[in-house]
N, C-alpha and C. Protein backbone atom coordinates (compact mmCIF):
# COMPACT_ATOMS: atom_id res chain seq x y z
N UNK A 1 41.40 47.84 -48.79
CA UNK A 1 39.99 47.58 -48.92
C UNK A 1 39.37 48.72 -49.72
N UNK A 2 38.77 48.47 -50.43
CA UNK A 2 38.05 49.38 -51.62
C UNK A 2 36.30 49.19 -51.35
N UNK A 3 35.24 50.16 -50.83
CA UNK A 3 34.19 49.42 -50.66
C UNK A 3 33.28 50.96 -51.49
N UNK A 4 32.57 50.37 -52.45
CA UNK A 4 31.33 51.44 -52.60
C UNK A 4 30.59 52.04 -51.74
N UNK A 5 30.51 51.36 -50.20
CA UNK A 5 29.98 51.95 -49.24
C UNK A 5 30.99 53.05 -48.63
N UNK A 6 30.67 53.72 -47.20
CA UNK A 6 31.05 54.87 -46.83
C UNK A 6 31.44 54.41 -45.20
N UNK A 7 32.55 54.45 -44.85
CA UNK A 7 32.33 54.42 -43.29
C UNK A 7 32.78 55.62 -42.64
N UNK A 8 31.81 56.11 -41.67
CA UNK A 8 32.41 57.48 -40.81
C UNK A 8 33.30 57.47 -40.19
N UNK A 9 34.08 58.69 -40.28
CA UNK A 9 34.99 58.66 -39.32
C UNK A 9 35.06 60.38 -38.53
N UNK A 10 35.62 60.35 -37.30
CA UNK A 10 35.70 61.67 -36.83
C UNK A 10 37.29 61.74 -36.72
N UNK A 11 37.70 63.41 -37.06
CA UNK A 11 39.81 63.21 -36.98
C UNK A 11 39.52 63.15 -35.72
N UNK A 12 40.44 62.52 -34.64
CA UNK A 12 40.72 62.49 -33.45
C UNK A 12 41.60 63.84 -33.22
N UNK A 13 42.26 64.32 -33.95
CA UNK A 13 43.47 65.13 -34.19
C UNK A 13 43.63 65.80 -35.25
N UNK A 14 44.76 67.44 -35.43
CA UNK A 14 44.66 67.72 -36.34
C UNK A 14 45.20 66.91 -37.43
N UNK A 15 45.52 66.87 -38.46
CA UNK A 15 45.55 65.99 -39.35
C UNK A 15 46.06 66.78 -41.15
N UNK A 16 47.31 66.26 -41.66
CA UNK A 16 47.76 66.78 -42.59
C UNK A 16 47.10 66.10 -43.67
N UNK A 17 46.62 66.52 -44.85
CA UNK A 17 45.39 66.07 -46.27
C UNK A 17 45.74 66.49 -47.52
N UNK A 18 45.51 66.00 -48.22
CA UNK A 18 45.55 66.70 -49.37
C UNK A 18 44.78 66.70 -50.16
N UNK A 19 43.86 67.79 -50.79
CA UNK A 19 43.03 67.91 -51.50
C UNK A 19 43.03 67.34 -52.94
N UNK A 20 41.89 66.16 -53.16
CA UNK A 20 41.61 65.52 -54.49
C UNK A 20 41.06 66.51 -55.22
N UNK A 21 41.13 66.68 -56.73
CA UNK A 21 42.55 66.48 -57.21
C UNK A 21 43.26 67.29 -57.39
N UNK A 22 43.29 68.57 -57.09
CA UNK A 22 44.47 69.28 -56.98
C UNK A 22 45.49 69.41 -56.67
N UNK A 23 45.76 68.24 -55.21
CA UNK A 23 46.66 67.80 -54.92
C UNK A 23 47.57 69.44 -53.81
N UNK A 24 46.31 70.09 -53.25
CA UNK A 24 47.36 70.76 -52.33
C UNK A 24 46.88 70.40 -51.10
N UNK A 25 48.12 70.55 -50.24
CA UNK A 25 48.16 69.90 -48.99
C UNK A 25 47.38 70.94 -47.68
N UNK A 26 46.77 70.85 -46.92
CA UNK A 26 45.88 71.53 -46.04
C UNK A 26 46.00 70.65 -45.09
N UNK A 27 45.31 71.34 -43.65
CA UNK A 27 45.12 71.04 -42.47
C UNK A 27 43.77 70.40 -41.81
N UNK A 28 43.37 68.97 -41.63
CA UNK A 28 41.81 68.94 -41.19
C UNK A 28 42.11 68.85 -39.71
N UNK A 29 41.13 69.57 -39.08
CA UNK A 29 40.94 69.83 -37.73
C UNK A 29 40.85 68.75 -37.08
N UNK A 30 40.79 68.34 -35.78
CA UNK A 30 40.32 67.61 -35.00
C UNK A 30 38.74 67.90 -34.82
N UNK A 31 38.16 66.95 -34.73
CA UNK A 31 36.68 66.84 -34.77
C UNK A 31 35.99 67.00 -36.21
N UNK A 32 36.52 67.25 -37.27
CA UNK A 32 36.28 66.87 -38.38
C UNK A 32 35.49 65.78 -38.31
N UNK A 33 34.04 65.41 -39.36
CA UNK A 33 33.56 64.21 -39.49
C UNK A 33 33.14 64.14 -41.03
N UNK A 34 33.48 62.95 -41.48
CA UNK A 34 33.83 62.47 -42.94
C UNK A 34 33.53 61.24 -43.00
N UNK A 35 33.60 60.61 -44.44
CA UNK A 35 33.37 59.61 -45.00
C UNK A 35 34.69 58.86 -45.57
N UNK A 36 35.11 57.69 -45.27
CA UNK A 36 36.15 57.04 -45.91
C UNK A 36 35.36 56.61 -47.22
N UNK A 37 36.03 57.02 -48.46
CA UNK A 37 35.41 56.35 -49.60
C UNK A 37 36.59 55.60 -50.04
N UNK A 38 37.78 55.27 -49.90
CA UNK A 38 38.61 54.45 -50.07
C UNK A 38 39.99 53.79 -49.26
N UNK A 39 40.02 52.98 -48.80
CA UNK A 39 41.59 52.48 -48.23
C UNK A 39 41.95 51.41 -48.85
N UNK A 40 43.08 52.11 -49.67
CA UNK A 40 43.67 50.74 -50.35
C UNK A 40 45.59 51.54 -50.10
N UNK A 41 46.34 50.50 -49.87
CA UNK A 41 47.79 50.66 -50.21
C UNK A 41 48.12 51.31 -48.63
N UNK A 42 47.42 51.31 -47.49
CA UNK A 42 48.00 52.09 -46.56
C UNK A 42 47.38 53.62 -46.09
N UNK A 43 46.88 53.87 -47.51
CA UNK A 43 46.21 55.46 -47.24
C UNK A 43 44.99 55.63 -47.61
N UNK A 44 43.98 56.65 -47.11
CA UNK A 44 42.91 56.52 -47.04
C UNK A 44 42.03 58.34 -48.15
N UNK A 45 40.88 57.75 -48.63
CA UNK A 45 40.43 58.68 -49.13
C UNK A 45 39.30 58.91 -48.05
N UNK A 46 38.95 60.72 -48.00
CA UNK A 46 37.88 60.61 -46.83
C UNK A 46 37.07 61.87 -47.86
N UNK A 47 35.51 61.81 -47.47
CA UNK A 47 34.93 62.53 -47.98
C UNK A 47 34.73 63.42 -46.93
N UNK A 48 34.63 65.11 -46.67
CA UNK A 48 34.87 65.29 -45.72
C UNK A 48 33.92 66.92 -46.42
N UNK A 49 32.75 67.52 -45.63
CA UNK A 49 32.37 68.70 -46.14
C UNK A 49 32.15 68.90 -48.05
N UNK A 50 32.26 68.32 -48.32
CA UNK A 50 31.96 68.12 -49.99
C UNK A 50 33.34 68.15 -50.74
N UNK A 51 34.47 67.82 -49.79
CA UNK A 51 35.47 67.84 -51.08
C UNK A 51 36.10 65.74 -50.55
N UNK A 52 36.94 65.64 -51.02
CA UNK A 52 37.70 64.58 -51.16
C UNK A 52 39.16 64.98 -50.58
N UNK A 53 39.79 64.23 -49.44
CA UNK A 53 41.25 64.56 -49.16
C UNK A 53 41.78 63.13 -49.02
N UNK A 54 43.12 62.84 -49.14
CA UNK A 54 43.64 61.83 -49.32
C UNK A 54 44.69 61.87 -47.87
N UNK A 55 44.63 60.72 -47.06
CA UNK A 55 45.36 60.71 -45.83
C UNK A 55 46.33 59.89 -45.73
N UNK A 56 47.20 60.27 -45.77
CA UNK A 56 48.77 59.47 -45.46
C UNK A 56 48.57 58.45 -44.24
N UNK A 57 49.13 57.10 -45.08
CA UNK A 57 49.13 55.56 -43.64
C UNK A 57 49.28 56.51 -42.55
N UNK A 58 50.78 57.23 -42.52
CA UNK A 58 51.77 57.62 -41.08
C UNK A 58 50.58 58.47 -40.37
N UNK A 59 49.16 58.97 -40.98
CA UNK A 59 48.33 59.70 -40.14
C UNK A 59 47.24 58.90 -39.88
N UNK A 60 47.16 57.48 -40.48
CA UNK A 60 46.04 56.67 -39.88
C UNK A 60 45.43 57.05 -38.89
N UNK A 61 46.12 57.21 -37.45
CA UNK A 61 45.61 57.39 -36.25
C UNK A 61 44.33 58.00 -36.08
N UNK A 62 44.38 59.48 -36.88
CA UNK A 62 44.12 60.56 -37.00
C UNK A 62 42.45 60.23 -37.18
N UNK A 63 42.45 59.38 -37.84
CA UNK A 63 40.84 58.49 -38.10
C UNK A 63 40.74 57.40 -37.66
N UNK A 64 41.56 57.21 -36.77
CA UNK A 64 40.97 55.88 -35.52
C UNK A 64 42.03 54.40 -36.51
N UNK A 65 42.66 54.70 -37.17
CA UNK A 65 42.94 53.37 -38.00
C UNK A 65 44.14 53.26 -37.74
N UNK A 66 44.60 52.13 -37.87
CA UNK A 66 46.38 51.69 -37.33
C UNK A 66 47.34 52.30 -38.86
N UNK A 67 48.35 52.62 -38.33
CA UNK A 67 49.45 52.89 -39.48
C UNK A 67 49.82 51.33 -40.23
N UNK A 68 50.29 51.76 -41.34
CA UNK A 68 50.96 50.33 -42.04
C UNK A 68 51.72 49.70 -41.12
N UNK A 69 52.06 48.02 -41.03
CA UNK A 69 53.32 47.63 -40.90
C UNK A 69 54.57 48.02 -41.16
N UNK A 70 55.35 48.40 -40.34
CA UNK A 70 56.84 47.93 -40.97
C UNK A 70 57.25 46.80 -42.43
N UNK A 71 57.86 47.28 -43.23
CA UNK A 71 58.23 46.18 -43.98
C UNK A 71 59.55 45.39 -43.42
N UNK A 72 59.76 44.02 -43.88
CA UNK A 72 60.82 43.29 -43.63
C UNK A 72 61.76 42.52 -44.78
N UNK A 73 62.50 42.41 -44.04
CA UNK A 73 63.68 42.12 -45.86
C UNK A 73 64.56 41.06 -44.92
N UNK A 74 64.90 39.75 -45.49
CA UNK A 74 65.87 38.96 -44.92
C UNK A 74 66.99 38.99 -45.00
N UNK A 75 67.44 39.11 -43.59
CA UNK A 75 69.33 39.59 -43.76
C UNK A 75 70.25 38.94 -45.01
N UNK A 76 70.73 39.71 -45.50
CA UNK A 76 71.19 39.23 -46.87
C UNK A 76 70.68 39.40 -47.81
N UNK A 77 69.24 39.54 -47.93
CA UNK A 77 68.47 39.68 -49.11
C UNK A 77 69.60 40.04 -50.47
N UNK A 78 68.97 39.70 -51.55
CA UNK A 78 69.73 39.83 -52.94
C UNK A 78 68.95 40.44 -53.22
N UNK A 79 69.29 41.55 -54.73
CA UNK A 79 68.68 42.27 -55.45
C UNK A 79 67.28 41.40 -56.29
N UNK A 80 66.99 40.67 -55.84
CA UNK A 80 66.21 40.06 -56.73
C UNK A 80 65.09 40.24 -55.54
N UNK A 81 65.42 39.62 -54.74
CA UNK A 81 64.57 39.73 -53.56
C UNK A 81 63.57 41.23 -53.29
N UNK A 82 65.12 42.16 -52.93
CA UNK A 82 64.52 43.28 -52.98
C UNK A 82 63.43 44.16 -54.12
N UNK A 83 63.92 43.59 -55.48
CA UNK A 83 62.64 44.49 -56.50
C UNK A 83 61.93 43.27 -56.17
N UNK A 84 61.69 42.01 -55.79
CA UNK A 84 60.38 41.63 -55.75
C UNK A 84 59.44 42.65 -54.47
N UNK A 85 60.00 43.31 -53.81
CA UNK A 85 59.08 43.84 -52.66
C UNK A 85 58.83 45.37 -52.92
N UNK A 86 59.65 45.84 -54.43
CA UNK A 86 59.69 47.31 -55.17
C UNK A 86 58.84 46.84 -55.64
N UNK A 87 58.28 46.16 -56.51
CA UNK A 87 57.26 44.98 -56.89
C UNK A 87 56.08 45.46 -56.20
N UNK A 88 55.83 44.87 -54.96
CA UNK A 88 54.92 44.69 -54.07
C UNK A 88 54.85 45.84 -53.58
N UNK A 89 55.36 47.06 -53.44
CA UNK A 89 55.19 48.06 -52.57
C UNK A 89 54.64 49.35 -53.77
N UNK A 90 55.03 48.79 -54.65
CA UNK A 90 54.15 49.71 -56.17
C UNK A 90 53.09 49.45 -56.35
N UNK A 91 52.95 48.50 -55.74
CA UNK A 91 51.38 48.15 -56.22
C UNK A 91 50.34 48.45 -54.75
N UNK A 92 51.20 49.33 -53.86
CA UNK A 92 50.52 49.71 -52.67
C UNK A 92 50.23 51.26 -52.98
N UNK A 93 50.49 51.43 -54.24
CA UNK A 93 49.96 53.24 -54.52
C UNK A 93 48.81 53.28 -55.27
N UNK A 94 48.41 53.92 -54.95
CA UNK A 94 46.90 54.09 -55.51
C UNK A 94 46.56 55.58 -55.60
N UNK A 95 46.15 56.20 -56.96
CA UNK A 95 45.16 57.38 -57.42
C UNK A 95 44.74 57.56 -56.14
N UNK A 96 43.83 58.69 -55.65
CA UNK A 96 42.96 58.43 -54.39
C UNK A 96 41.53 58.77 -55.36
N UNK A 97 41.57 58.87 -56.30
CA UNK A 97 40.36 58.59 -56.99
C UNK A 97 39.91 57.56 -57.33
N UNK A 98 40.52 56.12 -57.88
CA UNK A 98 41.02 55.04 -58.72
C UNK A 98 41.15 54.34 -57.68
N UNK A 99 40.66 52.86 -57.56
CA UNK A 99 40.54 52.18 -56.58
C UNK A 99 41.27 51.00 -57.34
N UNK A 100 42.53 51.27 -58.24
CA UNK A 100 43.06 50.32 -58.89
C UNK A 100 45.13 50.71 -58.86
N UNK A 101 45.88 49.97 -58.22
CA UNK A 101 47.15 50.33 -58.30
C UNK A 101 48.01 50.99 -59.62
N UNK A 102 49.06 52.02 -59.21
CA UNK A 102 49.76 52.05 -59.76
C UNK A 102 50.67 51.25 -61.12
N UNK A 103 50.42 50.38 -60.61
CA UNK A 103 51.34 49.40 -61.53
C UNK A 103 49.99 48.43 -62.63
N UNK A 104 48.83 47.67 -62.10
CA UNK A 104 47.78 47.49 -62.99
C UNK A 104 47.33 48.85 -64.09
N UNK A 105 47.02 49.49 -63.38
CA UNK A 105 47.23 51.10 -63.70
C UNK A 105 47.96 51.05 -65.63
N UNK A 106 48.93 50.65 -65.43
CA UNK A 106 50.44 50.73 -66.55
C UNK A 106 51.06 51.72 -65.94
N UNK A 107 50.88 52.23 -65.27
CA UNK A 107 51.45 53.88 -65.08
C UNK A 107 53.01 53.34 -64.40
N UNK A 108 53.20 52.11 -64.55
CA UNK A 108 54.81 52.30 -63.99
C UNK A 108 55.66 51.86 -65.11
N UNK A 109 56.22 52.40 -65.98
CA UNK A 109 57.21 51.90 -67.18
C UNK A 109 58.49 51.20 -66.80
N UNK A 110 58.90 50.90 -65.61
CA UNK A 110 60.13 50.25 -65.55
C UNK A 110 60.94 50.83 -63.73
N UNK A 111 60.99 49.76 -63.71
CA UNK A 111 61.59 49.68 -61.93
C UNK A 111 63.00 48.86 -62.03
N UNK A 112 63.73 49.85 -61.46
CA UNK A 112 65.22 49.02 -61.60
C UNK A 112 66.30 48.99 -60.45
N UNK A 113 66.84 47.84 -59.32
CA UNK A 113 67.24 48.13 -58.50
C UNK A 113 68.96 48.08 -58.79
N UNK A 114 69.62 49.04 -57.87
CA UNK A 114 70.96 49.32 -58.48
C UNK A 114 71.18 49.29 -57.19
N UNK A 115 72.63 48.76 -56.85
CA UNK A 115 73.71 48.60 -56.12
C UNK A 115 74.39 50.33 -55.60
N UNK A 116 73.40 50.93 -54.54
CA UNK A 116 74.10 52.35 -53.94
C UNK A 116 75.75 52.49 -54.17
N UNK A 117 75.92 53.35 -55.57
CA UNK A 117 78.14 53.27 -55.28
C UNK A 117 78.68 53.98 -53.84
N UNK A 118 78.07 54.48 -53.18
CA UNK A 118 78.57 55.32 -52.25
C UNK A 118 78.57 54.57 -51.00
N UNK A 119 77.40 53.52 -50.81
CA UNK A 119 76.74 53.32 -49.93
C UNK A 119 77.11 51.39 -49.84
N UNK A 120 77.77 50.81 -49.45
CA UNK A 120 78.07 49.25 -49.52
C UNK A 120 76.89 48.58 -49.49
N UNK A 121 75.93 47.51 -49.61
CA UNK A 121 75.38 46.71 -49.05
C UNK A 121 73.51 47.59 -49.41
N UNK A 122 73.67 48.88 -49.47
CA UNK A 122 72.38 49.56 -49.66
C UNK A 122 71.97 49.76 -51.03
N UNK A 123 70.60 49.93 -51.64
CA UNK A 123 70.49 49.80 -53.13
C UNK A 123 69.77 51.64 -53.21
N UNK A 124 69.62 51.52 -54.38
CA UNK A 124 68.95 52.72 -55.13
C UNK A 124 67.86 52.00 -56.11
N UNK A 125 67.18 52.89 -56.27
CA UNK A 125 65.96 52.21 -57.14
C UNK A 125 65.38 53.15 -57.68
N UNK A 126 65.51 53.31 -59.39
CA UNK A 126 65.38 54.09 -60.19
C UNK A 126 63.73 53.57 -61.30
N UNK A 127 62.86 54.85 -60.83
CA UNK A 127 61.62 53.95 -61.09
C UNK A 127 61.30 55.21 -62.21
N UNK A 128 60.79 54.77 -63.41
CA UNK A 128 59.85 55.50 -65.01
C UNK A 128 58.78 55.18 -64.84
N UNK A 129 57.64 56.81 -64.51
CA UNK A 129 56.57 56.50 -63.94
C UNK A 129 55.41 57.22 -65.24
N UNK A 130 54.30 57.11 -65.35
CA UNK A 130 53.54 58.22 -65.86
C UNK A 130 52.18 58.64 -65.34
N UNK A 131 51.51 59.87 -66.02
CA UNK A 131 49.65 59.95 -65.08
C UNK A 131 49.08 59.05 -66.33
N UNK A 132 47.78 58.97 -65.78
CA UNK A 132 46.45 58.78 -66.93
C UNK A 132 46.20 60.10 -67.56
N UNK A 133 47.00 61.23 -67.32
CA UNK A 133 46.97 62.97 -67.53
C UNK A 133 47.78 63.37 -67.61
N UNK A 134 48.30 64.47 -68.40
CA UNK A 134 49.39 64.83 -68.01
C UNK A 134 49.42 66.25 -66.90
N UNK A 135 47.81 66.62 -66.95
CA UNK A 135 47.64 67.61 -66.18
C UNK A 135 47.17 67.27 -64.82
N UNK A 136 47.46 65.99 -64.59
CA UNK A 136 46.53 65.57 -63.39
C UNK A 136 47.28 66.04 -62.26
N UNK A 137 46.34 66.88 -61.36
CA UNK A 137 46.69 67.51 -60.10
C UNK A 137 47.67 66.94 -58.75
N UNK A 138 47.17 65.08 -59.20
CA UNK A 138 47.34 64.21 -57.97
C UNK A 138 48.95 64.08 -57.97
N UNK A 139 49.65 64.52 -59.71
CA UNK A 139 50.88 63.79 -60.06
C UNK A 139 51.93 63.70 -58.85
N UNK A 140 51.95 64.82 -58.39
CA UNK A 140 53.51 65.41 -57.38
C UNK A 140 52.95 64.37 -56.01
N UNK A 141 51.79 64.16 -55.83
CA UNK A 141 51.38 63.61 -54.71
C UNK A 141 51.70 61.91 -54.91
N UNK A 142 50.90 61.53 -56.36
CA UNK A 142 51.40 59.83 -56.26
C UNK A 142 53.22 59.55 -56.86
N UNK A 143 53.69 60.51 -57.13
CA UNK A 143 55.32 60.26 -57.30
C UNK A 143 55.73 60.57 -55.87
N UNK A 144 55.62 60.92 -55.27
CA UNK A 144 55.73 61.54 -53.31
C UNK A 144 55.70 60.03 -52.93
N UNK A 145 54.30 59.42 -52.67
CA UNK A 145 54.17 58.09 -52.28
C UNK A 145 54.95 57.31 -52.95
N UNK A 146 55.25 57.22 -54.04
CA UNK A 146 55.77 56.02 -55.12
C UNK A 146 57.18 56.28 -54.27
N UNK A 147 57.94 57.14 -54.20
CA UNK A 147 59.26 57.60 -53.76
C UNK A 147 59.42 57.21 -52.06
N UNK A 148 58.64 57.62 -51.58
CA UNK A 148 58.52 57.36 -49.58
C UNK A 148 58.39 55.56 -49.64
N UNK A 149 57.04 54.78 -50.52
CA UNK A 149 57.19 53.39 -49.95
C UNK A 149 57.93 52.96 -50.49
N UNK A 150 58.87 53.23 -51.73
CA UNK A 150 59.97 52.51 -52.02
C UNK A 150 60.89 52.76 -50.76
N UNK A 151 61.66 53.89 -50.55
CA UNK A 151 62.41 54.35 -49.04
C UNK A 151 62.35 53.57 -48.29
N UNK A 152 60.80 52.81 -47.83
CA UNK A 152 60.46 52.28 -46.54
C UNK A 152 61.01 50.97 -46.51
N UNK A 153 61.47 50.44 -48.02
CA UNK A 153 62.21 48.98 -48.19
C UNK A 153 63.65 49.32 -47.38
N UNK A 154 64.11 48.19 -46.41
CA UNK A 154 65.08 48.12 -45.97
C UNK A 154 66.12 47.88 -47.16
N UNK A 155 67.30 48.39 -47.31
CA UNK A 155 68.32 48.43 -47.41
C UNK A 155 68.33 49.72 -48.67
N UNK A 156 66.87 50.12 -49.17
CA UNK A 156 66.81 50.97 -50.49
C UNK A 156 67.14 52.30 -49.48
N UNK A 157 68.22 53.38 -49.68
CA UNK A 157 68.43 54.28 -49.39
C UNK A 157 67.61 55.27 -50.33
N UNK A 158 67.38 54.98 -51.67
CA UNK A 158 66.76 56.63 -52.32
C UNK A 158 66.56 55.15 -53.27
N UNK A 159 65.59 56.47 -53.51
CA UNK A 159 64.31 55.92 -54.94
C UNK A 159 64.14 56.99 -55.73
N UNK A 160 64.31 57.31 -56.80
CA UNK A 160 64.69 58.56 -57.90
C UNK A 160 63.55 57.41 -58.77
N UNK A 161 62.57 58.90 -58.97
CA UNK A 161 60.88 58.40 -59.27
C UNK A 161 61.12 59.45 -60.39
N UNK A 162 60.98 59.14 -61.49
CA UNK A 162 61.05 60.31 -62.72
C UNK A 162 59.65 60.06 -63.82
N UNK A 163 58.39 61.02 -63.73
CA UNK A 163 57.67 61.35 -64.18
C UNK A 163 58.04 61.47 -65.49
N UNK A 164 57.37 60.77 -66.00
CA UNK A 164 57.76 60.81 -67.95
C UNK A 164 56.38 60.94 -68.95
N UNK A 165 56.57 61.38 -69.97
CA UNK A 165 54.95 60.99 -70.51
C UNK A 165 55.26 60.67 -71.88
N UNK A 166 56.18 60.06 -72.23
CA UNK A 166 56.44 59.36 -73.32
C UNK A 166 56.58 58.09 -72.94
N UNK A 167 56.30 56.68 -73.58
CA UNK A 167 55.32 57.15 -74.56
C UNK A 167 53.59 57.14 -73.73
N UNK A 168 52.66 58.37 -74.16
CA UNK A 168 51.36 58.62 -73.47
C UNK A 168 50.58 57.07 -73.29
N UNK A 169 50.20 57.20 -71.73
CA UNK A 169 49.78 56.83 -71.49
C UNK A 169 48.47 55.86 -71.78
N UNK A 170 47.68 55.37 -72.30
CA UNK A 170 46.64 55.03 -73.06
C UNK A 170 46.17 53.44 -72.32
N UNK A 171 44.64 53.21 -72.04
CA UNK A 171 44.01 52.01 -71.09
C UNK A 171 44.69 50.79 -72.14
N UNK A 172 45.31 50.42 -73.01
CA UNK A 172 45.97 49.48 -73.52
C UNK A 172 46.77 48.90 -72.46
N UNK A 173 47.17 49.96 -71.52
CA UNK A 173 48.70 49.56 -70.41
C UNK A 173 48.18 49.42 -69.16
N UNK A 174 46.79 49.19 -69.27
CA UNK A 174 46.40 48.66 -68.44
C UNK A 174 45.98 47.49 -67.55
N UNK A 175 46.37 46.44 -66.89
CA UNK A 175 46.19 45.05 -67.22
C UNK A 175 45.10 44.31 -67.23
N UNK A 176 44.54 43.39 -67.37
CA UNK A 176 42.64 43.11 -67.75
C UNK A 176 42.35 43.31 -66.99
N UNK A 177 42.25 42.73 -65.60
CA UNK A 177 41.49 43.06 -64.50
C UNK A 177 41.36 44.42 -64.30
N UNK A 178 42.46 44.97 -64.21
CA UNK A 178 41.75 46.75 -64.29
C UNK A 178 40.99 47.32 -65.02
N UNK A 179 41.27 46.87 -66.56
CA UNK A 179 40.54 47.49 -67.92
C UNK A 179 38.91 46.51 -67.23
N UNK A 180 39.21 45.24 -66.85
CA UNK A 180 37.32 44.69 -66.24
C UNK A 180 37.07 45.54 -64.73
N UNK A 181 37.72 45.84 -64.11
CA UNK A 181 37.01 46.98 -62.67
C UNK A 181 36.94 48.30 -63.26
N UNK A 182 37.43 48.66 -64.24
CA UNK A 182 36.94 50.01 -65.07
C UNK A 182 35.96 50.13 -65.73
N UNK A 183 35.83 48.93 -66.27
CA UNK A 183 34.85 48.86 -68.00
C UNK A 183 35.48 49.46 -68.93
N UNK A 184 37.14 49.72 -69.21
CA UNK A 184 37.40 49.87 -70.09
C UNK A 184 38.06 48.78 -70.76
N UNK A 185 37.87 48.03 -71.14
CA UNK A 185 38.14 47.03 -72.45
C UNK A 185 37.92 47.02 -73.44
C-alpha cells in the first residue's frame, strides 16, 4: 500500500532501521512515534523525528503490523515455475523513497534460475541489478532485500545479486505506468 497520507505509529520495541538515504543501519527505541509514509513489498518507510528509516517485513511487529507471509512453491515445482515467483518477489522491492518496484523501476537487467550443482533438486538464482545512481546510498540496502526475498523462495538456496551500471541506467527502462506515477514520460 502506497498512500500520500501518513499513519502513526508508536515502536512497541526496540527496532533495527535504516536510515534513508544513506542507508546506515541504527537502532529505534521502543516508544518511538512516527509516521508510515510508505508500505509497499513487505517493508515499511516511517517518518520518525525528521529523518526517514526503512523497516524490514521480519520487524513489522515492531509497529504493530504483521510480518509477510511465508511464500509457497508446489512440490515439484519446475524452473519455470520458480522464476515466475523470482518474478513476483522482485517486484516486492521497493526504493524506500520510490513508491514504484524494482523491476518497473528497469533497475533489474536479467534474472536467471540455475539448477544448484552441489545441491540436487535446489536452484540458484543469478540476478543483474542497477541504481537510478550510481551513488545512491540505499544501493547495499535494496541488493540486501533483492538477495533475502529471492532466499525466501523455497527450493532457491542463494541468490548472487550483482550490482552493475552498465549499461546506465536512464527513465527509458522504465515501464509506462511508472514513467505515468512519476511524470516522467
Amino acid at each position: 500500500m502506497y498512500s500520500r497520507s501518513s499513519e502513526p505509529v508508536r515502536f512497541e520495541r526496540d527496532c533495527a532501521a535504516v536510515l534513508v538515504p544513506q542507508g546506515e543501519v541504527v537502532s529505534l527505541p521502543a516508544g518511538s512515534v512516527g509516521y508510515i509514509t510508505q508500505a509497499l513489498g513487505g517493508s515499511y518507510t516511517v517518518f520518525v523525528e525528521g529523518n526517514l528509516f526503512r523497516i524490514a517485513g521480519n520487524d513489522a511487529d515492531a509497529i504493530g503490523k504483521d510480518p509477510p507471509e511465508p511464500l509457497q512453491l508446489a512440490p515439484g515445482a519446475d524452473d519455470e515455475a520458480v522464476e515466475q515467483l523470482v518474478w513476483k518477489q522482485l517486484r516486492t522491492c521497493f526504493d524506500p523513497e520510490i513508491p514504484i518496484n524494482v523491476v518497473d523501476l528497469g533497475l533489474v537487467y536479467e534474472a536467471v534460475v540455475k539448477p544448484h550443482d552441489e545441491q540436487p533438486g535446489q536452484r540458484l538464482v543469478e540476478v543483474r541489478m542497477t541504481l537510478t545512481a550510481p551513488a545512491c546510498g540505499m544501493g547495499d540496502i535494496l541488493v540486501d532485500d533483492v538477495r533475502n526475498k529471492l532466499e525466501m523462495i523455497p527450493t532457491v538456496v542463494e541468490a548472487d545479486v550483482e550490482l552493475v551500471f552498465d549499461p546506465p541506467w536512464n527513465r527509458n527502462m522504465m515501464s509506462e505506468a511508472a514513467r505515468l506515477e512519476t511524470g516522467m514520460f
